[in-house]
Protein backbone atom coordinates (compact mmCIF):
# COMPACT_ATOMS: atom_id res chain seq x y z
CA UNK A 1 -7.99 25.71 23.41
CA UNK A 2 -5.33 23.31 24.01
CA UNK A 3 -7.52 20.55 25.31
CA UNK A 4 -9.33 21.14 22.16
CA UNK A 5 -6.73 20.35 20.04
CA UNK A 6 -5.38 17.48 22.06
CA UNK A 7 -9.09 15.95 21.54
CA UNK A 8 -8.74 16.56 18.05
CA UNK A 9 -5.69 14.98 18.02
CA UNK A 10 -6.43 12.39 19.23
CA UNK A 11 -9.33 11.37 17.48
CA UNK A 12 -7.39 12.03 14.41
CA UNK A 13 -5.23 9.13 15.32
CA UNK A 14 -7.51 7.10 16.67
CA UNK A 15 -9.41 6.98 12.98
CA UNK A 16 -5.76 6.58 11.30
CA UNK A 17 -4.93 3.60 13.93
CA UNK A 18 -8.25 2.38 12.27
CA UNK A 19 -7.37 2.58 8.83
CA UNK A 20 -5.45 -0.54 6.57
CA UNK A 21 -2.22 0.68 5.65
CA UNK A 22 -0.45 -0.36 2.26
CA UNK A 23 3.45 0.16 1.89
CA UNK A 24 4.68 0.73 -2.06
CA UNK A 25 7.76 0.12 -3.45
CA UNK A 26 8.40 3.74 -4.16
CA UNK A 27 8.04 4.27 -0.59
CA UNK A 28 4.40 5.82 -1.02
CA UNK A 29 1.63 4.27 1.78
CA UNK A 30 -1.66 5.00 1.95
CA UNK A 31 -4.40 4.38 4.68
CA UNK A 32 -7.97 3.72 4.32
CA UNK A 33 -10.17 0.55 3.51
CA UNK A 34 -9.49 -3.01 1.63
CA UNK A 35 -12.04 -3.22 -0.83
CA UNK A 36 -11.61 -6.25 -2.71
CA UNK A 37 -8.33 -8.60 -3.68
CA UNK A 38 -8.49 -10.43 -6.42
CA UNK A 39 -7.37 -13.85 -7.29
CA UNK A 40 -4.36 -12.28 -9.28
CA UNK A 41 -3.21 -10.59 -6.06
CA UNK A 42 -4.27 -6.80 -6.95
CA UNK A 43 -5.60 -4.74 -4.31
CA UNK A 44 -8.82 -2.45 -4.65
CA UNK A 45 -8.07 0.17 -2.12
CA UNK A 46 -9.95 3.32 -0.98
CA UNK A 47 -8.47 6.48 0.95
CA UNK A 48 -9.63 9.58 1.74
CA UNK A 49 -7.57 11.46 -0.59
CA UNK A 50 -6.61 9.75 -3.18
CA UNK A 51 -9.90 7.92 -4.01
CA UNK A 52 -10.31 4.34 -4.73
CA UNK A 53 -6.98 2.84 -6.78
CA UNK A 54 -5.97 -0.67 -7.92
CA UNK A 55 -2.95 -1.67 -6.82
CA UNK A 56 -0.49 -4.45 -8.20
CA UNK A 57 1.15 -7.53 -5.64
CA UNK A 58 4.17 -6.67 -7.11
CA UNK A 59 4.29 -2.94 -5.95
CA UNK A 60 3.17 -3.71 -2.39
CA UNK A 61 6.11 -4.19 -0.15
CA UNK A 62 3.66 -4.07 3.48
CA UNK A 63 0.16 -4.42 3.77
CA UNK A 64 -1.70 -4.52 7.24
CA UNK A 65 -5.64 -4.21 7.82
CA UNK A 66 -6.29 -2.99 11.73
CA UNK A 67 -9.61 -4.91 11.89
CA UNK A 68 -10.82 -7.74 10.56
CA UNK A 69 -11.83 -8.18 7.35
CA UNK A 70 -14.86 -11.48 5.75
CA UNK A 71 -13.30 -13.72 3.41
CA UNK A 72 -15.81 -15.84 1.17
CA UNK A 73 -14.35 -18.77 -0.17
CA UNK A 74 -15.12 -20.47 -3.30
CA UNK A 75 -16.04 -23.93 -1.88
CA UNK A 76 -19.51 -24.36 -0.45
CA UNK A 77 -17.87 -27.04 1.94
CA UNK A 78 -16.15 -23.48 3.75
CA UNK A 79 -17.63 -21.26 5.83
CA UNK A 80 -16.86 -17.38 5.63
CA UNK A 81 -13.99 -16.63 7.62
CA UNK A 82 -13.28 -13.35 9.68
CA UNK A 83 -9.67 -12.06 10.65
CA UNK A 84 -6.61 -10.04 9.80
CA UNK A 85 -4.48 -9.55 6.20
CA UNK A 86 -0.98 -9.07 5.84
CA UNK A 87 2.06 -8.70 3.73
CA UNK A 88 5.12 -9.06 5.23
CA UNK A 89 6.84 -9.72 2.44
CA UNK A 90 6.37 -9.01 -1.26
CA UNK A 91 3.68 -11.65 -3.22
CA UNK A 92 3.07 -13.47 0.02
CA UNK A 93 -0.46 -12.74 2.11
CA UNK A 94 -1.00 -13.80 5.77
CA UNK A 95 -4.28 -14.54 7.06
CA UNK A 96 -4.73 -14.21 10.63
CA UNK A 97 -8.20 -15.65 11.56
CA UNK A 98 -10.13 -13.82 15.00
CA UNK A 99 -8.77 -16.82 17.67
CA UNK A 100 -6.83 -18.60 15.69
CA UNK A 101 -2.83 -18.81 14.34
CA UNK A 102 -1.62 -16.76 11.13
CA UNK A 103 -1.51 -19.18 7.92
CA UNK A 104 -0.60 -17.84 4.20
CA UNK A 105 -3.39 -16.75 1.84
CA UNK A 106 -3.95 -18.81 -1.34
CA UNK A 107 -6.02 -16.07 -3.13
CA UNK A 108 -7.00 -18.46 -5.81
CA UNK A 109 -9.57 -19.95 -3.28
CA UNK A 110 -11.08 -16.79 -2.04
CA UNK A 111 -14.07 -15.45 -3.89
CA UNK A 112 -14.58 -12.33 -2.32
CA UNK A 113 -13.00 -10.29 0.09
CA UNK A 114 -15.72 -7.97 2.85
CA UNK A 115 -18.74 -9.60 0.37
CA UNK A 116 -21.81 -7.43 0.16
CA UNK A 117 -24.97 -8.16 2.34
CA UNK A 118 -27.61 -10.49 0.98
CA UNK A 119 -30.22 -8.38 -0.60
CA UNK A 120 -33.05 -8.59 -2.68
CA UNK A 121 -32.53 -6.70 -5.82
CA UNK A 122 -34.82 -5.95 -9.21
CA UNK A 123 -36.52 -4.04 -11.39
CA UNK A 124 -39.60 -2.62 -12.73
CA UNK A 125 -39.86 -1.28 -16.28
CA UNK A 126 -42.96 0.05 -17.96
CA UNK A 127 -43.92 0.89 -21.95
CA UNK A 128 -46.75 3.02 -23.10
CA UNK A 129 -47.32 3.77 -26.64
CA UNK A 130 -50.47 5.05 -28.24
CA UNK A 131 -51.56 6.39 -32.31
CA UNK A 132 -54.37 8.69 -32.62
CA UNK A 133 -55.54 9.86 -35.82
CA UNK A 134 -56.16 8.31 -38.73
CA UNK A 135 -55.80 4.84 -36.84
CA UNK A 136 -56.09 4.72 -33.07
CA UNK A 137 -53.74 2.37 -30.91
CA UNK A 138 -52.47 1.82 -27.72
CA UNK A 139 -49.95 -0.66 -26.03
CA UNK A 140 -49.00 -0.95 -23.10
CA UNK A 141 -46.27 -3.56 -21.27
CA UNK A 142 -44.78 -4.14 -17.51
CA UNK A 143 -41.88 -6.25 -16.84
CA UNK A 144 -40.28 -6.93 -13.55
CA UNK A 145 -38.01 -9.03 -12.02
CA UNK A 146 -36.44 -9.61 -8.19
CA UNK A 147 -33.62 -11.98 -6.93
CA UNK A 148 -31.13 -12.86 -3.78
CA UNK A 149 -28.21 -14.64 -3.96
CA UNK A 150 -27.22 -16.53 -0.73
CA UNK A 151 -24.09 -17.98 -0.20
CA UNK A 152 -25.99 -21.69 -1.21
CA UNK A 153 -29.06 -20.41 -2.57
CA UNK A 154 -30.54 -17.93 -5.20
CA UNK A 155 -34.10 -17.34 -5.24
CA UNK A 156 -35.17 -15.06 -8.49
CA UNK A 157 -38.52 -14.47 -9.91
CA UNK A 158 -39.80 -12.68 -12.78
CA UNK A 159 -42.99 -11.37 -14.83
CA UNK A 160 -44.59 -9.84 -17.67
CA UNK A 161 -47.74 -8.43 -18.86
CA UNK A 162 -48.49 -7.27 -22.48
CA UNK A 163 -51.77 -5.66 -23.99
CA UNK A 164 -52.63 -4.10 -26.90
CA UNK A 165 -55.51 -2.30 -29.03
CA UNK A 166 -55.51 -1.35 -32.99
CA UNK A 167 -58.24 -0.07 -35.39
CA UNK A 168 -59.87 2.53 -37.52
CA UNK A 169 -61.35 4.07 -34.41
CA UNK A 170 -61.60 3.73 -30.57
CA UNK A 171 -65.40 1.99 -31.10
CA UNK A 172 -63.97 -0.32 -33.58
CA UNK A 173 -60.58 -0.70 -32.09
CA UNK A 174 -59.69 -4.78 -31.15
CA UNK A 175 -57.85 -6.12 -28.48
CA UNK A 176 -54.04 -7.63 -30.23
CA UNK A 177 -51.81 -8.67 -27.34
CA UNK A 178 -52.81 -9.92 -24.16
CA UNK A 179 -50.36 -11.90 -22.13
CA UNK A 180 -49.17 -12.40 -18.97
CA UNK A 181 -46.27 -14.95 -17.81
CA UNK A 182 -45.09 -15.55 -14.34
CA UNK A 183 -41.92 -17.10 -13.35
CA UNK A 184 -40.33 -18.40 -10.01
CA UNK A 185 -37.03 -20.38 -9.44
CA UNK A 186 -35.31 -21.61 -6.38
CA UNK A 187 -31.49 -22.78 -6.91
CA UNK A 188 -29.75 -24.61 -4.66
CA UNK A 189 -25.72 -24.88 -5.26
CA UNK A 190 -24.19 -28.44 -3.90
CA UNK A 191 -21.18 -27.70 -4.92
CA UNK A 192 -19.45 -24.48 -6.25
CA UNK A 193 -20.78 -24.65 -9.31
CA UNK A 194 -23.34 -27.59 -9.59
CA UNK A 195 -26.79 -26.40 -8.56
CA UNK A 196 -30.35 -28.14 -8.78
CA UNK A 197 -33.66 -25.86 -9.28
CA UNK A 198 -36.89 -25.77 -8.63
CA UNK A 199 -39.04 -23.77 -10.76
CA UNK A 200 -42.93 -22.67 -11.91
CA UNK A 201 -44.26 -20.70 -14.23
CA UNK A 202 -47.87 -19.75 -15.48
CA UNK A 203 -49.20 -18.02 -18.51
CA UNK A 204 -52.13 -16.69 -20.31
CA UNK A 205 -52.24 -15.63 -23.44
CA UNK A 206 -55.13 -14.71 -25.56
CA UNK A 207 -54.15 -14.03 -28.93
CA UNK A 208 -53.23 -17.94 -28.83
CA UNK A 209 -56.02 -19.08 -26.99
CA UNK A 210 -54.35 -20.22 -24.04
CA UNK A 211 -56.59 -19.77 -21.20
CA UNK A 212 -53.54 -20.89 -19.17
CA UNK A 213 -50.87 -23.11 -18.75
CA UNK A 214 -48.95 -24.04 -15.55
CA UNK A 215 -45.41 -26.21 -15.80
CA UNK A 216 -43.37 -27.47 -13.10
CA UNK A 217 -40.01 -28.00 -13.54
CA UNK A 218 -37.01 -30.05 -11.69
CA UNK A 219 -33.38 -30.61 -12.78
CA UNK A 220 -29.61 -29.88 -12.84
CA UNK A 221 -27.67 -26.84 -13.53
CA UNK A 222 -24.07 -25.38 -13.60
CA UNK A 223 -23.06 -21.99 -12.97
CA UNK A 224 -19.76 -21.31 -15.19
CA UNK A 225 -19.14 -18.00 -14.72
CA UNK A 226 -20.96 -15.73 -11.96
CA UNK A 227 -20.28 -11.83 -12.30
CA UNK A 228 -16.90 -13.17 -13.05
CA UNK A 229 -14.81 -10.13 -14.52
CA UNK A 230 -12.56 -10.56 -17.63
CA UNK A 231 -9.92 -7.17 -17.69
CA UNK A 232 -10.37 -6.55 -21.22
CA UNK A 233 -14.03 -7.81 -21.57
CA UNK A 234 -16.34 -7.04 -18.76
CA UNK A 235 -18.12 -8.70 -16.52
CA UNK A 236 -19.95 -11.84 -17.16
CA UNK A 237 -22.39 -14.42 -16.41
CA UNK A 238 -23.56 -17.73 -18.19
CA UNK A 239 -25.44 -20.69 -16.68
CA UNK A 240 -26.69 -23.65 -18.04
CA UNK A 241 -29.50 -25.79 -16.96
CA UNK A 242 -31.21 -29.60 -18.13
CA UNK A 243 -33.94 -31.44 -16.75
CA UNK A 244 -37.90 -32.23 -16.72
CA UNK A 245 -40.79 -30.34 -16.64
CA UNK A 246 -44.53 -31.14 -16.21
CA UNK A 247 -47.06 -29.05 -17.60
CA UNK A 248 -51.03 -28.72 -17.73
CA UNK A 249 -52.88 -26.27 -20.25
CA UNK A 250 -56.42 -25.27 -21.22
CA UNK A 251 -56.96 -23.84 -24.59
CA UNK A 252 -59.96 -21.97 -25.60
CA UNK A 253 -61.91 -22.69 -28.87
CA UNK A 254 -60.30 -26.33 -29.60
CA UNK A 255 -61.12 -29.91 -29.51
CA UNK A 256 -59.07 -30.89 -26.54
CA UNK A 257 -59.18 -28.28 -24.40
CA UNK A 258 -57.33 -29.63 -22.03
CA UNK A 259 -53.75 -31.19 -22.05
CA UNK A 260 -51.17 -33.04 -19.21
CA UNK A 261 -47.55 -33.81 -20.79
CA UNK A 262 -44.30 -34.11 -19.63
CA UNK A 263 -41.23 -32.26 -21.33
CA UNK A 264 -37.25 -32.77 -21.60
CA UNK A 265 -35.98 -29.04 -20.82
CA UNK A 266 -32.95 -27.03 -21.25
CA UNK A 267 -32.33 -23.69 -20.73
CA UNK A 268 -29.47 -21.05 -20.71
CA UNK A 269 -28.76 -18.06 -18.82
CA UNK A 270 -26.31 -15.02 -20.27
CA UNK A 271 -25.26 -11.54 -18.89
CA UNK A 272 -22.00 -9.57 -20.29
CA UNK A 273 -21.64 -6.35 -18.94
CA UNK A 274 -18.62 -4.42 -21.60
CA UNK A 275 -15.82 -3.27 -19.53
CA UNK A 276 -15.68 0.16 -22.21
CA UNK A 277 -18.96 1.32 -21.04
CA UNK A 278 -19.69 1.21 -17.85
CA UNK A 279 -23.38 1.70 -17.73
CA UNK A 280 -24.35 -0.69 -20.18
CA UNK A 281 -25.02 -4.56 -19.94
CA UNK A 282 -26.88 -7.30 -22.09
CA UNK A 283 -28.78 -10.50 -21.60
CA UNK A 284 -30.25 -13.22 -23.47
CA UNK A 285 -31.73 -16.38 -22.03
CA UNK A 286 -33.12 -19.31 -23.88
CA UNK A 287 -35.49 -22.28 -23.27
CA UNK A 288 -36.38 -25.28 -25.14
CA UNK A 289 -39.41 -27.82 -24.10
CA UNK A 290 -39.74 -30.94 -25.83
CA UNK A 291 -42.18 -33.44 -25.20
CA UNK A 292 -41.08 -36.53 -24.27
CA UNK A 293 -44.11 -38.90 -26.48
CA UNK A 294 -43.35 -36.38 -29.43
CA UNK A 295 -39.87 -35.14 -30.25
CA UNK A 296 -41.89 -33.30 -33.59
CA UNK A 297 -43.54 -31.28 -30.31
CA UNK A 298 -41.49 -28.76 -29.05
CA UNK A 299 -41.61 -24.78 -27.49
CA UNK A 300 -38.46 -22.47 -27.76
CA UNK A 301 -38.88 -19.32 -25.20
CA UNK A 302 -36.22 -16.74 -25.79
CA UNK A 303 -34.93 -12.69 -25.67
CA UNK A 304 -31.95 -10.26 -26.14
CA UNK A 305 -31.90 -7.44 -24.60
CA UNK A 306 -29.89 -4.60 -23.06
CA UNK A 307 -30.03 -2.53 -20.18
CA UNK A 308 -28.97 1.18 -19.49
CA UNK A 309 -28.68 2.28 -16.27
CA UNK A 310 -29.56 6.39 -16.02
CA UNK A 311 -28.89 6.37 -12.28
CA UNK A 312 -28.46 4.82 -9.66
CA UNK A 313 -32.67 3.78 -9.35
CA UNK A 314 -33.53 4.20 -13.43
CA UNK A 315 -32.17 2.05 -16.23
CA UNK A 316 -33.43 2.08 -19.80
CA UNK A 317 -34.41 -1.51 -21.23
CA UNK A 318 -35.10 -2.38 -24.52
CA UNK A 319 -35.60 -6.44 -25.35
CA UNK A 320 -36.65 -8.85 -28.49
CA UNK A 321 -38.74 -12.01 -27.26
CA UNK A 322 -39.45 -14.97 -29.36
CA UNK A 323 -42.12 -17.41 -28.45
CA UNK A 324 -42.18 -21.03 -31.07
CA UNK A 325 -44.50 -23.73 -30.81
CA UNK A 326 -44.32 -26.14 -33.17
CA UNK A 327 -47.68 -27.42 -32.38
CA UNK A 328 -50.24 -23.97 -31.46
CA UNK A 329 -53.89 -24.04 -31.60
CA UNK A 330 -55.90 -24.39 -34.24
CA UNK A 331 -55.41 -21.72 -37.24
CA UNK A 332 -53.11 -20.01 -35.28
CA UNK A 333 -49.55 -19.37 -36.15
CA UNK A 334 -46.13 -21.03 -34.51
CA UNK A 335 -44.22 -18.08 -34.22
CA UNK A 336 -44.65 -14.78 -32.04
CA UNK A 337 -42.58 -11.87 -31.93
CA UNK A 338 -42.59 -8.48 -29.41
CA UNK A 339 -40.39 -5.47 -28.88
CA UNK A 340 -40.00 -3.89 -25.42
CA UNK A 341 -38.49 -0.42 -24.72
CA UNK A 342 -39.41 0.88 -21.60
CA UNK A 343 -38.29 3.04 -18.55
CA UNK A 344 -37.43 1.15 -15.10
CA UNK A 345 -36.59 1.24 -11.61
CA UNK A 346 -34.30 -0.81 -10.10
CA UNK A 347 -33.43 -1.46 -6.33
């Protein structure tokens, strides 16, 4: 029994000489794990019993972390960084990097502290509606999406599919939505912020006689705010991008089937997830073509949406998308309009 609880022991202290260790100024200290410090000093700390707390610069009087901890650092031009954190005195952190001699922490150039593993991560939402009765219809729309963020790279892709049926009856019923777009974007970040793309998208869409239409596009784009949290706000996200895009199209049921043009293109990118509710976030992102022999020739591409996350693996989406062309096929209109609600999975 006693060599029992000597074992016991001793593994007990073994996982405490494991733990970081904070010091307060009311003399408190806890032991467990550094999640996060932010630029403003603040600690994000998990223990075992007293959960996950944020704690001030000012109230720490000792911090120590008893193995190392990844620091990413805002500038592309630095490699991640592995070593040891300390305070050893208040509003002063010590970096000691694995091999190398202690130097003091400017948090304003660290952008994340132990950063999560690259991973792929998306979605897959699905709507279904159908009238029976005295008219019969039925709808019916996917949407997915899947991206990776790399420390100088983001790859993201995205698609959707629409189709619809309306009538007096099923025999008599016509088809009123068909579409399907397809979207793919590499970004490559030069500098912190600065990143250039590569993207191409396809689409098909009956109602407007498009048989299909591919673009290529190339250009320029800065990232002002990624995920970047605001206390009394949220957490938010806004890009902007400019540059050229070619495109080729075949239209059905028109004199000139056919069509090669190259466009001016900008485009902007918006997430804002409310700090007041914490399963909830929005989106809206917005594209405008124009071609470059006819300014009077121009597409706008745009949604707003919101997202509502049930669990962990569903969410809840609901979305408005606007399609304009100021030049469509022949006696068909400029503008189109579709709703989305629809249950997802995300990973």
């Amino acid at each position: 029994m006693n060599k029992l609880a000597l074992a016991l022991a001793a593994a007990f202290a073994a996982s405490a000489a494991m733990a970081d260790t904070v010091s307060l100024k009311d003399g408190d200290r806890l032991t467990g794990k550094i999640k996060t410090i932010a630029s403003d000093g603040t600690v994000t700390f998990a223990s075992k019993y007293a959960g996950e707390v944020k704690i001030k610069q000012a109230d720490i009087v000792k911090l120590e972390t008893d193995s190392d901890i990844e620091l990413q650092f805002k500038s592309n031009e630095r490699d991640n960084e592995k070593g040891r954190v300390s305070v050893s005195k208040p509003g002063e952190y010590t970096f000691i990097p694995a091999g190398g001699k202690a130097r003091k922490l400017d948090l304003s150039e660290v952008n994340a502290v132990n950063p999560d593993a690259s991973e792929w991560h998306g979605s897959l939402n699905v709507s279904l509606t159908a009238n029976r009765g005295n008219t019969y219809g039925s709808s019916a729309s996917v949407n997915g999406d899947v991206k990776r963020r790399f420390k100088y790279d983001r790859v993201s892709a995205d698609g959707t599919y629409y189709t619809a049926r309306s009538g007096k009856s099923k025999e008599s019923s016509k088809k009123t939505d068909d579409r399907v777009v397809v979207n793919g974007q590499h970004d490559h970040f030069w500098l912190t912020k600065l990143y250039s793309y590569e993207n191409l998208k396809f689409e098909h869409d009956r109602m407007q006689n498009l048989e299909w239409r591919f673009r290529l596009g190339l250009g320029l784009g800065y990232q002002w705010l990624e995920n970047r949290k605001f206390e009394n706000f949220g957490t938010v996200s806004f890009s902007q991008e400019f540059g050229l895009a070619l495109t080729k199209e075949r239209y059905r049921l028109t004199a000139h089937p056919e069509n090669t043009y190259c466009s001016v293109r900008y485009a902007h990118h918006l997430t804002w997830a409310p700090v007041w509710v914490s399963n909830l976030s929005f989106f809206h992102n917005m594209e405008y073509l124009v071609d470059t022999d006819n300014f009077t020739d121009y597409q706008i591409n745009t949604d707003v949406g919101a997202k509502l996350a049930l669990s962990k693996a569903w969410q809840l989406m609901g979305k408005i998308e606007w399609l304009y062309n100021s030049n469509p096929a022949d006696g068909l209109s400029k503008g189109d309009t579709r709703y989305f609600l629809g249950l997802g999975y995300t990973f």
